[in-house]
C-alpha atoms as a PDB file:
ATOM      1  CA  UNK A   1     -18.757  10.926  23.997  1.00  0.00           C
ATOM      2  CA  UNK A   2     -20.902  13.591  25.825  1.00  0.00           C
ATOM      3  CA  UNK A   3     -19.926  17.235  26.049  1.00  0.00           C
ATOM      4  CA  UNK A   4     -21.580  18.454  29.611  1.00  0.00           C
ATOM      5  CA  UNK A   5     -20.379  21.685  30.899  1.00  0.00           C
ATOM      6  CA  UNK A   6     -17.109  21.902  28.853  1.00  0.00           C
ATOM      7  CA  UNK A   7     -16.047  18.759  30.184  1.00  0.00           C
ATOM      8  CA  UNK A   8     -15.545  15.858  28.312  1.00  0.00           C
ATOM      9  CA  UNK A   9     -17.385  12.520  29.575  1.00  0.00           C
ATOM     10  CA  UNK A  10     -16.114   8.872  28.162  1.00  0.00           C
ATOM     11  CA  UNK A  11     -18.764   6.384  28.551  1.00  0.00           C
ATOM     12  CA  UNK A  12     -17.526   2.419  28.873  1.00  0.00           C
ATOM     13  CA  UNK A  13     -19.120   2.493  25.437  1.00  0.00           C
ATOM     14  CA  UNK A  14     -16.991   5.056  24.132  1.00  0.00           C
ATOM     15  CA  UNK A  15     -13.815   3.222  25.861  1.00  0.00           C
ATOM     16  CA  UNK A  16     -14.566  -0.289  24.262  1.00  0.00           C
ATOM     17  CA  UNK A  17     -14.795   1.426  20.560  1.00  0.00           C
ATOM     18  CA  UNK A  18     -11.132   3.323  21.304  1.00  0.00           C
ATOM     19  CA  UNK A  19      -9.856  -0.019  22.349  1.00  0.00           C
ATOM     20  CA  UNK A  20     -11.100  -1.106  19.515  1.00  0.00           C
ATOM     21  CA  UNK A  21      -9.783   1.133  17.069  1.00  0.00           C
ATOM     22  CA  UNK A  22      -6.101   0.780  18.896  1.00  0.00           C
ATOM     23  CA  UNK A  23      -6.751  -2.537  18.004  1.00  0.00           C
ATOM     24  CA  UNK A  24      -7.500  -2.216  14.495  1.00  0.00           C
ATOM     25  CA  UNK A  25      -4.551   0.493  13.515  1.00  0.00           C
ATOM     26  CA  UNK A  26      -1.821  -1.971  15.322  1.00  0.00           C
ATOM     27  CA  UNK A  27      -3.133  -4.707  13.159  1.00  0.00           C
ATOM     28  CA  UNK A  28      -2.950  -2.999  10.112  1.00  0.00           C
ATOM     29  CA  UNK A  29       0.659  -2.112  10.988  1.00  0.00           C
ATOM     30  CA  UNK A  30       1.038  -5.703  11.392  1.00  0.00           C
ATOM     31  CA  UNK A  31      -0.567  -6.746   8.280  1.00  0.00           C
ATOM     32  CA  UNK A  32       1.630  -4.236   6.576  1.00  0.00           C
ATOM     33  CA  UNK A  33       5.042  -5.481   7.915  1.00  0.00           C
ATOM     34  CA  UNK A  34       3.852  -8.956   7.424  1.00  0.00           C
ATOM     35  CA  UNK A  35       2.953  -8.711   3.589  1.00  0.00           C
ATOM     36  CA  UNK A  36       7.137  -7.164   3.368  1.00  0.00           C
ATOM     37  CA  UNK A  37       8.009 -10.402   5.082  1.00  0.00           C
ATOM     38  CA  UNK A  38       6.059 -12.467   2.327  1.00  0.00           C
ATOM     39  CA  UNK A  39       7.151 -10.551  -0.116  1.00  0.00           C
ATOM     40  CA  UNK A  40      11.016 -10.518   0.981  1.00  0.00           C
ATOM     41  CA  UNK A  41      10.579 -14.656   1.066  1.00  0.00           C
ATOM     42  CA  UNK A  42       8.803 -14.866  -2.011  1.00  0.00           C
ATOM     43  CA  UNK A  43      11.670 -12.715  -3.791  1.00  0.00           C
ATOM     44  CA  UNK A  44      14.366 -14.966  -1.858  1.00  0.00           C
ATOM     45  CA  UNK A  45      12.780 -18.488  -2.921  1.00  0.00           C
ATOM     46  CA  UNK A  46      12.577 -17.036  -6.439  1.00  0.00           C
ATOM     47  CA  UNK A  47      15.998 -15.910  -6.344  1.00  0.00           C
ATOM     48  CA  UNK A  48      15.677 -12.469  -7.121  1.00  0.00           C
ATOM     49  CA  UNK A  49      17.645 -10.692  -3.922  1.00  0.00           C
ATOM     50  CA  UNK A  50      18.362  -6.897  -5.484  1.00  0.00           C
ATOM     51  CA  UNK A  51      15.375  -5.160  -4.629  1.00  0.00           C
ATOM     52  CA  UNK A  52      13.691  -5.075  -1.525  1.00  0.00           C
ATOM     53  CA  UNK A  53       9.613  -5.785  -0.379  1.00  0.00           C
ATOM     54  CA  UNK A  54       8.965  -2.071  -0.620  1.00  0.00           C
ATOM     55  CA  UNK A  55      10.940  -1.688  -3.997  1.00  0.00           C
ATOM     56  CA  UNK A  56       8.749  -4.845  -5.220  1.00  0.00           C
ATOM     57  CA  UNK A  57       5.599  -3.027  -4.592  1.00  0.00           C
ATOM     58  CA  UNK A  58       6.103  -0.477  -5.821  1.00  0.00           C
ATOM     59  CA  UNK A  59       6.521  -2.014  -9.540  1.00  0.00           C
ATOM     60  CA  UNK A  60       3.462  -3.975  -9.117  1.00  0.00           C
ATOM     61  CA  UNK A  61       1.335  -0.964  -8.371  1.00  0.00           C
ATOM     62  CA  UNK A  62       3.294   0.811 -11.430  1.00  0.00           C
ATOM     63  CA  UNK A  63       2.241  -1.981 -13.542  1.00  0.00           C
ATOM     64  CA  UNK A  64       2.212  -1.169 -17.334  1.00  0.00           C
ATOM     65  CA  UNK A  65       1.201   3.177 -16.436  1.00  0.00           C
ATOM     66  CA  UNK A  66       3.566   5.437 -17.215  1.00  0.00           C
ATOM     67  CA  UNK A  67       3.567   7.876 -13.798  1.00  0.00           C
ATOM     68  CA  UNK A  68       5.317  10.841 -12.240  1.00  0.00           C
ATOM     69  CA  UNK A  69       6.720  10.200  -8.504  1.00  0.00           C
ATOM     70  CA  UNK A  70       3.708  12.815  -7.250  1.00  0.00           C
ATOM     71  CA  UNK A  71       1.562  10.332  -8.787  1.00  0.00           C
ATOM     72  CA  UNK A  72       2.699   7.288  -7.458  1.00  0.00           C
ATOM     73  CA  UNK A  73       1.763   8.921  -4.143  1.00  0.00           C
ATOM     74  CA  UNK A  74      -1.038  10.506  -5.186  1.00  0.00           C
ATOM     75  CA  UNK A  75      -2.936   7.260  -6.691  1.00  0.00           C
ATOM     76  CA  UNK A  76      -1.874   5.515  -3.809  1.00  0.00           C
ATOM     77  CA  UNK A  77       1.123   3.789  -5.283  1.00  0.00           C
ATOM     78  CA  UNK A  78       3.778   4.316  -3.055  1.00  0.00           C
ATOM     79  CA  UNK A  79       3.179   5.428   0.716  1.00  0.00           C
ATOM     80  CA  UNK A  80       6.556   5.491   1.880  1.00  0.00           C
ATOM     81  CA  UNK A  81       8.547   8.920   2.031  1.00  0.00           C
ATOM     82  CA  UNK A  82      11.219   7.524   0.284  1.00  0.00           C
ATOM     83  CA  UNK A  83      10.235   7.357  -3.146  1.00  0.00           C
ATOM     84  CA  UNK A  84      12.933   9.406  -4.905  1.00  0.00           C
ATOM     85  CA  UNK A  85      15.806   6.643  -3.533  1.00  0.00           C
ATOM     86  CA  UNK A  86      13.552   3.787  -4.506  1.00  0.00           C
ATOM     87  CA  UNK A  87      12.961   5.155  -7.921  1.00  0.00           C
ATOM     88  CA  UNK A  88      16.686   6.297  -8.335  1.00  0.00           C
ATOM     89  CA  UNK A  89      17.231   2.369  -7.321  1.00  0.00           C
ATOM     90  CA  UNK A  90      14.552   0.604  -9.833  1.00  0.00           C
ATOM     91  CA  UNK A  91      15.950   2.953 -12.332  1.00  0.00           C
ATOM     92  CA  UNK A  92      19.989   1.972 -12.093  1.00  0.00           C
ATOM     93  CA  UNK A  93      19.073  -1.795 -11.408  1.00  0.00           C
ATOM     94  CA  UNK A  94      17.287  -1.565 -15.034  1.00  0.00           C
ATOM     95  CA  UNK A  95      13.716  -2.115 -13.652  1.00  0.00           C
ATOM     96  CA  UNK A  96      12.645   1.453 -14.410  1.00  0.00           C
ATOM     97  CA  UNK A  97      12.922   3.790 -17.209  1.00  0.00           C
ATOM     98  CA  UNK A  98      12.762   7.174 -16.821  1.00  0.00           C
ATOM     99  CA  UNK A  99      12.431  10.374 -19.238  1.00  0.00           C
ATOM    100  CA  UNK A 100      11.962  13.885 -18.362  1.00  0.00           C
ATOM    101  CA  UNK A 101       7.954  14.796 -18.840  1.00  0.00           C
ATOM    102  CA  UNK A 102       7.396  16.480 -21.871  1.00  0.00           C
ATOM    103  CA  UNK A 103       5.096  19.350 -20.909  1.00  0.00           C
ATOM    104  CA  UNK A 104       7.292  20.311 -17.627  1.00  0.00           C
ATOM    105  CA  UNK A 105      10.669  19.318 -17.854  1.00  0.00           C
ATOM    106  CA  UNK A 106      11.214  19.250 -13.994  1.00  0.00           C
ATOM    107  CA  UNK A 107       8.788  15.943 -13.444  1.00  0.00           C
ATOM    108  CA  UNK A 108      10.363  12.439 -14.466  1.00  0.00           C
ATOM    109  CA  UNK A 109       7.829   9.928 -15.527  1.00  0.00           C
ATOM    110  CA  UNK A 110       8.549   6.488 -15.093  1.00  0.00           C
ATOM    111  CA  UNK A 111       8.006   3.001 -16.288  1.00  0.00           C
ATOM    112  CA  UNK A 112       8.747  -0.635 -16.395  1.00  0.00           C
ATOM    113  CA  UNK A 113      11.642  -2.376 -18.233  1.00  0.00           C
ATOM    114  CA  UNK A 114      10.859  -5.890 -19.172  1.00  0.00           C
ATOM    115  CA  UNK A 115      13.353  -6.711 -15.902  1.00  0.00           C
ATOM    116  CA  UNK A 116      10.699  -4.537 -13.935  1.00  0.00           C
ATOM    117  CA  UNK A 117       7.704  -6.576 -15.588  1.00  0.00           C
ATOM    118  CA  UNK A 118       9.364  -9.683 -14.690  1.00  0.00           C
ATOM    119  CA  UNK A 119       9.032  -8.716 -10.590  1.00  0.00           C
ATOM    120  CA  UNK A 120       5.352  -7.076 -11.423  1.00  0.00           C
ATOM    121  CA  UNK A 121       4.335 -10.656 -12.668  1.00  0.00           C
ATOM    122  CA  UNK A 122       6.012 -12.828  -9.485  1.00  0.00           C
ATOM    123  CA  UNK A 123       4.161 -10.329  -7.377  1.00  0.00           C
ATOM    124  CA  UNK A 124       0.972 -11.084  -9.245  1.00  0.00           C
ATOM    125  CA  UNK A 125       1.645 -14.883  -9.305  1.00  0.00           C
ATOM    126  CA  UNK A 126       1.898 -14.500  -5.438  1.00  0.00           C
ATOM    127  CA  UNK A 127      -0.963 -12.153  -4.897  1.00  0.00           C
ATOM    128  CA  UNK A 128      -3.205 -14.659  -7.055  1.00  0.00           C
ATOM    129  CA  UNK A 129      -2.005 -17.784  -5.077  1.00  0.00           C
ATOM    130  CA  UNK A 130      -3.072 -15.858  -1.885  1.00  0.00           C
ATOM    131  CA  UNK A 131      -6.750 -14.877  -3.137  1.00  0.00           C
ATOM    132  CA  UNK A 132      -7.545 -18.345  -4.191  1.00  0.00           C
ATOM    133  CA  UNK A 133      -6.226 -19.825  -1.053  1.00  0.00           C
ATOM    134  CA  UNK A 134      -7.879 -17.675   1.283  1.00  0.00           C
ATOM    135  CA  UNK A 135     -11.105 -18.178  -0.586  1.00  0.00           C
ATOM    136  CA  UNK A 136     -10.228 -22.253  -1.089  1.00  0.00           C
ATOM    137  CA  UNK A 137      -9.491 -22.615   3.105  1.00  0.00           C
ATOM    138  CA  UNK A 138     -12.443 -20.277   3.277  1.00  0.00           C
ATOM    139  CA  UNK A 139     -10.624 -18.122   5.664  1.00  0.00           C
ATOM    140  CA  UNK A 140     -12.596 -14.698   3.605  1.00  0.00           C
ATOM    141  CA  UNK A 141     -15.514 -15.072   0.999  1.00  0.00           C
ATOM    142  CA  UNK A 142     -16.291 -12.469  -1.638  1.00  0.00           C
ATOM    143  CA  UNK A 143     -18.861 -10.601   0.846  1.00  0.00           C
ATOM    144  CA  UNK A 144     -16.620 -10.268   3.753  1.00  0.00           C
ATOM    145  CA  UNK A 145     -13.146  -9.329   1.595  1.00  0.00           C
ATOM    146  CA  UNK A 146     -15.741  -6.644  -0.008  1.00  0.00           C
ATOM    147  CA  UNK A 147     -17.160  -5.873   3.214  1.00  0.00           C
ATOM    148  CA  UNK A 148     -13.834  -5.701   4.436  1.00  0.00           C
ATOM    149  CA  UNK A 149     -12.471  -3.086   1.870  1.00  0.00           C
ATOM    150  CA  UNK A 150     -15.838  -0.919   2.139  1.00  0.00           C
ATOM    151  CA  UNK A 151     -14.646  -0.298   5.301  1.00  0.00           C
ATOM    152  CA  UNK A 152     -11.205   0.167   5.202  1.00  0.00           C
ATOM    153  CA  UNK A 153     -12.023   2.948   2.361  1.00  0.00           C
ATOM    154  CA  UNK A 154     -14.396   4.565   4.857  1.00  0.00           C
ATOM    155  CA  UNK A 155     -11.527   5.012   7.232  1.00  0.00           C
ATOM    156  CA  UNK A 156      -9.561   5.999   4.633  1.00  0.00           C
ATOM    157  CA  UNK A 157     -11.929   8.796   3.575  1.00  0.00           C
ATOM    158  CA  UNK A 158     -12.037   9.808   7.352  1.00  0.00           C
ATOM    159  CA  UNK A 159      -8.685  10.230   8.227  1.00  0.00           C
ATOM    160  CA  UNK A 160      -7.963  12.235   4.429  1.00  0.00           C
ATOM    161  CA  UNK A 161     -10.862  14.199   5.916  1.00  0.00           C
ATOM    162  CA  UNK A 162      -8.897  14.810   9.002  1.00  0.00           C
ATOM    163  CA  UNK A 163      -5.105  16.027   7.271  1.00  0.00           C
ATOM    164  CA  UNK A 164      -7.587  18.236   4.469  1.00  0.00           C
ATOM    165  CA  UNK A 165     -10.188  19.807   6.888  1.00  0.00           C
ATOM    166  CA  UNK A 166      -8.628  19.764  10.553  1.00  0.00           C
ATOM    167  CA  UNK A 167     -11.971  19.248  12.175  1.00  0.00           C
END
């Protein structure tokens, strides 16, 4: 983009790289609602239909740490704004425990049960069967899934740059 006497210019350029990145965030959306859907059919052909896609993620990323809800968002756990419900959820289905934190009594911290270990490893399982698959069709090598997440990080870094610094 040129600035020329306060006046914004958009070359064709400039156009084809916003149609672009249009393109790119409404596949990511996409990609996102689609991993749900395998996830929700995974959980149904396994035969475990209490907890939803979202709720299933959320104790894979948990894993075996022991984490506050702020954390879960902060490491990039959990991205929806529901966490509370979904750990409220997890917790009364018996696939979280929870005990108040020990150096400030108003933070929970949170952790697996065995029944919340069980989901962690189907997800695993799943995500496994999908890595050597889309190596084995060679539909991604190890370059382009790395050269893929180099650059989804960079966005990443650019838009935290944008909600930290506002331009």
């Amino acid at each position: 983009m040129n600035i020329h006497n306060d006046t914004l210019t958009i070359t064709a350029a400039d156009r084809g790289f916003a149609a672009e990145y249009l393109d790119s965030l409404s596949l990511v959306e996409r990609l996102h609602r689609l991993l749900l859907d395998v996830l929700k059919d995974e959980f149904e052909r396994v035969g475990v239909l209490e907890i939803n896609p979202v709720q299933a993620l959320l104790l894979f990323n948990v894993g075996d740490n022991e984490v506050t809800a702020g954390e879960l968002k902060s490491r990039g756990y959990y991205q929806g704004s529901n966490v509370s419900y979904n750990l409220k959820k997890l917790v009364e289905m018996g696939y979280m425990h929870h005990k108040r934190c020990e150096i400030d009594r108003r933070a929970v911290r949170v952790s697996l049960t065995p029944k919340g270990h069980d989901v962690h490893k189907i997800v695993a399982r799943l995500f496994s069967r999908h890595a050597q698959g889309l190596q084995g069709k060679d539909v991604l090598s190890f370059d382009q899934i790395t050269q893929i997440n180099g650059t989804l990080k960079r966005v990443e870094r650019y838009w935290s740059d944008q909600i930290r610094y506002i331009y």
